[in-house]
C-alpha atoms as a PDB file:
ATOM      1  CA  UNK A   1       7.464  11.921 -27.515  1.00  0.00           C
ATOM      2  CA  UNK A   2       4.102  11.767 -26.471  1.00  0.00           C
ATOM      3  CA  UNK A   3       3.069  11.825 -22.592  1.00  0.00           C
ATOM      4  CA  UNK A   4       0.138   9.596 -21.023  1.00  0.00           C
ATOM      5  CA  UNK A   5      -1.373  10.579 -18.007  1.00  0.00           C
ATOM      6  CA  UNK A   6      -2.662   7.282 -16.403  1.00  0.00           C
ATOM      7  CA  UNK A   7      -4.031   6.741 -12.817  1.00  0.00           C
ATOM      8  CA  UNK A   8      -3.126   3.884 -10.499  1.00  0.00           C
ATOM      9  CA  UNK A   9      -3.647   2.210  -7.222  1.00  0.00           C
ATOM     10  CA  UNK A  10      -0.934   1.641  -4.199  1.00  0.00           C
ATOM     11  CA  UNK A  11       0.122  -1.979  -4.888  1.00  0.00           C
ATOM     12  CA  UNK A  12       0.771  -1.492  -8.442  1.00  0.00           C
ATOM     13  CA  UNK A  13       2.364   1.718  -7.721  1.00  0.00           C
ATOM     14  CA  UNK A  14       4.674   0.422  -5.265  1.00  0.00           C
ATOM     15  CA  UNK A  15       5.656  -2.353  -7.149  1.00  0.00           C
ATOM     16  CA  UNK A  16       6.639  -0.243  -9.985  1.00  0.00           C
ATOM     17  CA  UNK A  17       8.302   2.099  -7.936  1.00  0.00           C
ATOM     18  CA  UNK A  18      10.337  -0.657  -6.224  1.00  0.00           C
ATOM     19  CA  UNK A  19      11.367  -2.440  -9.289  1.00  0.00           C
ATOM     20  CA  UNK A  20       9.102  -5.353  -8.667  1.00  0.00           C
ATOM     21  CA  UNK A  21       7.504  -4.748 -11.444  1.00  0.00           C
ATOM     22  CA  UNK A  22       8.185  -3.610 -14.623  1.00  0.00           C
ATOM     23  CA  UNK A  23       5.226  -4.034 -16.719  1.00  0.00           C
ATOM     24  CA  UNK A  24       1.534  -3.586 -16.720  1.00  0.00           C
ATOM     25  CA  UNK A  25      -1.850  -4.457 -18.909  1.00  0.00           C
ATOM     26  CA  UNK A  26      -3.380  -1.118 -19.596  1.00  0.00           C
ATOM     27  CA  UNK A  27      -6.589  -0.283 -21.727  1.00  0.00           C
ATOM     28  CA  UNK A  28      -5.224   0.714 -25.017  1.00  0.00           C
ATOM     29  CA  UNK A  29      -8.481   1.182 -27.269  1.00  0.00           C
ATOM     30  CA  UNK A  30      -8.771   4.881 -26.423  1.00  0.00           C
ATOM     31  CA  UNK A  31      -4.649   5.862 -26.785  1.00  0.00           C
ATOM     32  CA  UNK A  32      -2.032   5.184 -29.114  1.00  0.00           C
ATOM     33  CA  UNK A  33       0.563   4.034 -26.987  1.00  0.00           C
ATOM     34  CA  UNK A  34       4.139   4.161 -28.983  1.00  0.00           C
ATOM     35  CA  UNK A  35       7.724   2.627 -27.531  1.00  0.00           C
ATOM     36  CA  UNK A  36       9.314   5.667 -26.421  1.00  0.00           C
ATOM     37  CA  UNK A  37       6.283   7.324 -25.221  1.00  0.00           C
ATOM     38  CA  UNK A  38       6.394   8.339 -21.777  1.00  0.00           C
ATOM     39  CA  UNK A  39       3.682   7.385 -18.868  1.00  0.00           C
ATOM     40  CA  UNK A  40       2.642   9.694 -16.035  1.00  0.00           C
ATOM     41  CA  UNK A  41       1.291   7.096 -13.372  1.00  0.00           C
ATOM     42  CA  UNK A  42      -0.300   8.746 -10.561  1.00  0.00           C
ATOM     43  CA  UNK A  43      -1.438   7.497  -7.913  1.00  0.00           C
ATOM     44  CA  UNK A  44      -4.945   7.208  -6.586  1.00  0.00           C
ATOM     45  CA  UNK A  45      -6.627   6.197  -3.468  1.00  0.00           C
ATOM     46  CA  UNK A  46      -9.194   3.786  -2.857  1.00  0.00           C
ATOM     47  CA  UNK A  47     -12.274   6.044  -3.639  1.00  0.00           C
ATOM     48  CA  UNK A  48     -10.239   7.195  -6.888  1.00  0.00           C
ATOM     49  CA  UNK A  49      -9.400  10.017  -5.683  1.00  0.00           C
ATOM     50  CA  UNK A  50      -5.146  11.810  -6.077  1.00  0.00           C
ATOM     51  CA  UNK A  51      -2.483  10.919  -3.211  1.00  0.00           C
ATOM     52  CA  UNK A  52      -0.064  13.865  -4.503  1.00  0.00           C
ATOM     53  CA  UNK A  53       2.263  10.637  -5.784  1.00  0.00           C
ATOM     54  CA  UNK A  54       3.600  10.077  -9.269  1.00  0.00           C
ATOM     55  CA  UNK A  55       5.846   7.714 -11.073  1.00  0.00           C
ATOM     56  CA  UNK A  56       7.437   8.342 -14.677  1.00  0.00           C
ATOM     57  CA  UNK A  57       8.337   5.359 -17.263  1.00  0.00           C
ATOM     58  CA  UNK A  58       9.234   5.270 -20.283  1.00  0.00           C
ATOM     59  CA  UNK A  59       7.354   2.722 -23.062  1.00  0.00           C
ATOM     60  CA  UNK A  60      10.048   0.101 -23.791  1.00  0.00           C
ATOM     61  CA  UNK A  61       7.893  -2.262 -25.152  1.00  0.00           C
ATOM     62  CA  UNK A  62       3.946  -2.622 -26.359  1.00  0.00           C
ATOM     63  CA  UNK A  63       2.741  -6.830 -26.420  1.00  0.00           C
ATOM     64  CA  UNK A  64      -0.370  -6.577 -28.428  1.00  0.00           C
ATOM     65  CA  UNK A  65      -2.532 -10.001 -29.613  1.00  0.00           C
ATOM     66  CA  UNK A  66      -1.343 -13.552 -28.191  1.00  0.00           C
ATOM     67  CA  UNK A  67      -4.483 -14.187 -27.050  1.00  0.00           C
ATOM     68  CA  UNK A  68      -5.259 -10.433 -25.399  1.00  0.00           C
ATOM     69  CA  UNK A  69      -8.262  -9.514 -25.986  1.00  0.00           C
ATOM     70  CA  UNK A  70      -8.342  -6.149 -28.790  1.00  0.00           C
ATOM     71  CA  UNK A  71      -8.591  -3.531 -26.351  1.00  0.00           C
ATOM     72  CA  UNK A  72      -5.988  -4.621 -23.938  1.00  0.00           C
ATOM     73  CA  UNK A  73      -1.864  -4.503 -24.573  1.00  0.00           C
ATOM     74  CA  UNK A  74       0.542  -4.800 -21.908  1.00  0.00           C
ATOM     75  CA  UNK A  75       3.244  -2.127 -21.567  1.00  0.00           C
ATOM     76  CA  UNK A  76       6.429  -2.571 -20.870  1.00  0.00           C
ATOM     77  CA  UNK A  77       8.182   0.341 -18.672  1.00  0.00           C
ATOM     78  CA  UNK A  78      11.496   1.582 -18.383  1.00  0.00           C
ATOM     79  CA  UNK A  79      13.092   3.645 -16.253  1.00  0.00           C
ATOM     80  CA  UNK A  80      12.328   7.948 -16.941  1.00  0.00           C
ATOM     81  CA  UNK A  81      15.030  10.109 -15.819  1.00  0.00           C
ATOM     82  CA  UNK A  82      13.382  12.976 -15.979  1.00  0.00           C
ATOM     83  CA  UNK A  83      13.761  14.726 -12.764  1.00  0.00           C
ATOM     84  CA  UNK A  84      10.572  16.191 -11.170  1.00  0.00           C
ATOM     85  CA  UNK A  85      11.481  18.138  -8.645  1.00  0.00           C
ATOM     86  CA  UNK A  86       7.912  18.719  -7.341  1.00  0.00           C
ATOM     87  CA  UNK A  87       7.373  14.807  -7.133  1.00  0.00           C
ATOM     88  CA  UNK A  88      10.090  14.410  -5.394  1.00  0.00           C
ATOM     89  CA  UNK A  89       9.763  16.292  -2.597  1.00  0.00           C
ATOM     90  CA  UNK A  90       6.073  14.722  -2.312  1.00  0.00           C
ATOM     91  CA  UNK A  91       7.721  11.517  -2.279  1.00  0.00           C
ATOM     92  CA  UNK A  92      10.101  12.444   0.569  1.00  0.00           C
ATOM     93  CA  UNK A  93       7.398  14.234   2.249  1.00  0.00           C
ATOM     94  CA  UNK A  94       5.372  11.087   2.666  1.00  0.00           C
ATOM     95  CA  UNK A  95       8.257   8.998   3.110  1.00  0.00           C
ATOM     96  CA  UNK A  96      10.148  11.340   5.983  1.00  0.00           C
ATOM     97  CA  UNK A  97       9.210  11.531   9.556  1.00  0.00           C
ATOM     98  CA  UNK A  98      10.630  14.772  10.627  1.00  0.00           C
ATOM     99  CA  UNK A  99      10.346  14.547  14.374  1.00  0.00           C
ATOM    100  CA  UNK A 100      10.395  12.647  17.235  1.00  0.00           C
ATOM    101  CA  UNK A 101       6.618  13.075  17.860  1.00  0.00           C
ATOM    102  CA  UNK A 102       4.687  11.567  21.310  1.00  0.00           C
ATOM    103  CA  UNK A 103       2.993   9.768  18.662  1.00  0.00           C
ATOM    104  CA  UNK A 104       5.877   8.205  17.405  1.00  0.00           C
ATOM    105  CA  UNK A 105       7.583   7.622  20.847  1.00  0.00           C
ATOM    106  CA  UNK A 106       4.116   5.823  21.222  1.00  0.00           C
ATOM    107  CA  UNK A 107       3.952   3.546  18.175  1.00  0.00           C
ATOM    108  CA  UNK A 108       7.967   3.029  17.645  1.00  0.00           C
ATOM    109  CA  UNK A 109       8.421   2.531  21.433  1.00  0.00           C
ATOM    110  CA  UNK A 110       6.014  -0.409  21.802  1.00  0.00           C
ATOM    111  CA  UNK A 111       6.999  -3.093  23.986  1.00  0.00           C
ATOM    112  CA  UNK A 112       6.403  -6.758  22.576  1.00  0.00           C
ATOM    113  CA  UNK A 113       4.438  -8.189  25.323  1.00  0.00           C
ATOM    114  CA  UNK A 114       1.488  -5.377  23.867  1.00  0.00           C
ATOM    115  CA  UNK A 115       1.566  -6.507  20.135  1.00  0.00           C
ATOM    116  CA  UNK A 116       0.515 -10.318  20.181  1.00  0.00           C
ATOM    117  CA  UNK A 117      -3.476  -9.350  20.180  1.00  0.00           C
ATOM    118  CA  UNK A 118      -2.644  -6.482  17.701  1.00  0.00           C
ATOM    119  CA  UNK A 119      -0.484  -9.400  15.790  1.00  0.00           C
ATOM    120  CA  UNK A 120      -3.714 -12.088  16.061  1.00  0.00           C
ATOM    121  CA  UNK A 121      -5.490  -9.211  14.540  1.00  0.00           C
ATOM    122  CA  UNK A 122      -3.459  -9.157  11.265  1.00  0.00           C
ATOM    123  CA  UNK A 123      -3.329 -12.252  11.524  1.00  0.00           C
ATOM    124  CA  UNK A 124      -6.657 -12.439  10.529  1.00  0.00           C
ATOM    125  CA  UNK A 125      -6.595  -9.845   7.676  1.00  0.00           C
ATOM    126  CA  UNK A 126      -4.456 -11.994   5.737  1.00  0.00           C
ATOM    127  CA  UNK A 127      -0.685 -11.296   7.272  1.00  0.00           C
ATOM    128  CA  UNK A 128       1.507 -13.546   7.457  1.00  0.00           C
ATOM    129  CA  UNK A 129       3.558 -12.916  10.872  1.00  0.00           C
ATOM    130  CA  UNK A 130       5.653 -15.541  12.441  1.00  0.00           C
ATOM    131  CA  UNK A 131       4.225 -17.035  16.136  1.00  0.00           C
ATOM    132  CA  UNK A 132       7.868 -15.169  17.915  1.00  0.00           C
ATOM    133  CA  UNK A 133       7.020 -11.844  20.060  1.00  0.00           C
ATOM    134  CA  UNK A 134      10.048  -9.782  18.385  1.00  0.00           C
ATOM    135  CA  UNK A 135       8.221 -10.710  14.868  1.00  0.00           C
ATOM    136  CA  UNK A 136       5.255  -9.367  16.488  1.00  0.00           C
ATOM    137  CA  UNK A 137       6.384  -6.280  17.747  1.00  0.00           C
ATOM    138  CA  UNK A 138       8.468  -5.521  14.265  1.00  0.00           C
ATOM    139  CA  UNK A 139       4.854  -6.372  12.502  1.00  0.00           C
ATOM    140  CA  UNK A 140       2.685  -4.557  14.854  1.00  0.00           C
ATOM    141  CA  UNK A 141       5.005  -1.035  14.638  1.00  0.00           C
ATOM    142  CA  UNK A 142       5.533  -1.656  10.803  1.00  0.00           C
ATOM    143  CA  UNK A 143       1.193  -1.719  10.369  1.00  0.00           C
ATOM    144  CA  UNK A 144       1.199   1.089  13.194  1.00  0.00           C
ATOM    145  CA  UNK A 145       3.552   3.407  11.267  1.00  0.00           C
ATOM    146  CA  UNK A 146       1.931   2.733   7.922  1.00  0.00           C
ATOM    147  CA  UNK A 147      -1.208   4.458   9.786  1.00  0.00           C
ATOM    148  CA  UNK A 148       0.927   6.934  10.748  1.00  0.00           C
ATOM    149  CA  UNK A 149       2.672   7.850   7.593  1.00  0.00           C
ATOM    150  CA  UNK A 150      -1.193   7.573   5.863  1.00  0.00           C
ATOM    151  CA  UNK A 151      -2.786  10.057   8.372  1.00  0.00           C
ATOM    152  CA  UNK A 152      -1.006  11.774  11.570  1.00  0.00           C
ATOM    153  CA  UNK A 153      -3.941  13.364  13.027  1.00  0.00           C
ATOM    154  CA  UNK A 154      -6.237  10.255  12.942  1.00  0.00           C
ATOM    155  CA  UNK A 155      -3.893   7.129  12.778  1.00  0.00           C
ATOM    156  CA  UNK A 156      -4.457   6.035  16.569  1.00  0.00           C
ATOM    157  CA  UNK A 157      -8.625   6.338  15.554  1.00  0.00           C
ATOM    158  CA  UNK A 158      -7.959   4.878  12.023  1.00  0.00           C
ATOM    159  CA  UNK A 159      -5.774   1.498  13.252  1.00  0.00           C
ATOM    160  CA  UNK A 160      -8.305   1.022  16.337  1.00  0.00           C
ATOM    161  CA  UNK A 161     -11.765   1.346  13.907  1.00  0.00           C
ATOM    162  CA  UNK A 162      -9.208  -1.766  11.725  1.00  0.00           C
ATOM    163  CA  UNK A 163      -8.831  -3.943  14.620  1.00  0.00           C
ATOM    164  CA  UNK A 164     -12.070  -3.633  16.039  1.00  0.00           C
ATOM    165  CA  UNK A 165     -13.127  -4.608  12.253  1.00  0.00           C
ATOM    166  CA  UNK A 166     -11.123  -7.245  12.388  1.00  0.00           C
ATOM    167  CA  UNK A 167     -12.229  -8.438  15.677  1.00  0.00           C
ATOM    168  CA  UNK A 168     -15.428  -8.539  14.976  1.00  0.00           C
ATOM    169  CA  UNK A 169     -14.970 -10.954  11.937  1.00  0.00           C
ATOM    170  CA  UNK A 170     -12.652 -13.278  13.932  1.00  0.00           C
ATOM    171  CA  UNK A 171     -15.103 -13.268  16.799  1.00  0.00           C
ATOM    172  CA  UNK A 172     -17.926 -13.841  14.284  1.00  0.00           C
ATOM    173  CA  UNK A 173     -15.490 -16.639  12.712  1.00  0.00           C
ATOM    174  CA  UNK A 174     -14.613 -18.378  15.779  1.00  0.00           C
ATOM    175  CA  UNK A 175     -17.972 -18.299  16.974  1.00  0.00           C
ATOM    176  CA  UNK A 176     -19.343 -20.149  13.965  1.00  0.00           C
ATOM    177  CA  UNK A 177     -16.360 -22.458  13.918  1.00  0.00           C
ATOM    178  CA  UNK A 178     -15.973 -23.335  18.171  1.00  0.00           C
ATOM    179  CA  UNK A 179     -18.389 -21.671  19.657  1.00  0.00           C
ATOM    180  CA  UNK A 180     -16.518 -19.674  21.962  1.00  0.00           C
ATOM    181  CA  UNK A 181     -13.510 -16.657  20.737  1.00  0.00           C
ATOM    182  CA  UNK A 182     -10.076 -16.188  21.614  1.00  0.00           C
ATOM    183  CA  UNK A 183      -8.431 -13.361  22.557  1.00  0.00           C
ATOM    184  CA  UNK A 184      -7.986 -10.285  21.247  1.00  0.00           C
ATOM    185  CA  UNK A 185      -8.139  -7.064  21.509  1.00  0.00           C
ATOM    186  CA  UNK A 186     -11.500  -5.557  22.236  1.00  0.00           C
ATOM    187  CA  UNK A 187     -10.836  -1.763  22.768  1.00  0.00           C
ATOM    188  CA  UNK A 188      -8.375  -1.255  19.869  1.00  0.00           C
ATOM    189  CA  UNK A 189      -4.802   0.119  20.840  1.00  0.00           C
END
């Protein structure tokens, strides 16, 4: 059977790779998708560029019509069990932390009382955290550790140049809204 090679962003990725999802609308003008074709799905960053991460499904289904526009179908995936041993180990690679690093003493050693500006922060960007300082800490050292995991040389640069982002908007926000901000963190972490 014929293999696709199609490119894809992080929350469609991890939804697939989860389970979540099973299904996506793809482009189909330019390939002849078949049921039992397979689909290479690799992941892509934000400027489009490769993250070394790749899923494989299998075509289970192909809804064409019913109101889709001609060039669109949506593909329904099902599990490949192929084994890629290269993928793999750039899946665990990403996913494994392989040391106790000062870094990670840092970020996984957090006490609570240091997250709540961190957790008004993400707040702000759309998070939904609960107003209790154990939520808060989990929330703050979840977002921390995603920096990690994304960049260990730069994560403590990366997650301060967010919050001070983030600041900035709230303090534009609240200044619009009550003339006068709240608190948060001003110097990043």
């Amino acid at each position: 059977m014929p293999e696709h090679i199609l490119k894809i962003h992080s929350v469609p990725f991890e939804d697939l790779r989860s389970g979540q999802k099973n299904c996506e609308v793809r482009n189909c003008s330019d390939r002849d998708f078949q049921t039992g074709d397979t689909v290479r799905l690799l992941l892509i960053d934000d400027a489009g560029k490769p993250a070394n991460r790749e899923l494989l499904r299998t075509i289970t289904h192909i809804q064409r019509g019913y109101g889709l526009p001609d060039d669109l179908c949506v593909l329904s995936y099902g599990w490949q069990f192929q084994f890629n041993q290269d993928a793999f180990q750039a899946e665990m690679k990403a996913a494994s932390l392989s040391e106790l690093t000062d870094d990670l003493r840092e970020i996984l050693g957090r006490p609570n009382f240091t997250c709540n500006g961190i957790a008004q922060m993400l707040r702000t960007t759309g998070r939904d955290i609960p107003r209790k300082s154990e939520e808060e800490q989990a929330a703050t050292i979840h977002w921390l550790l995603g920096h990690y995991l994304q960049d260990r040389i730069n994560w403590r640069a990366n997650a301060s140049n967010e919050l001070r982002t983030a600041a900035e908007k709230y303090k534009t926000a609240s200044t619009a809204d009550q003339g006068e901000v709240g608190t948060y963190p001003q110097e990043g972490l």
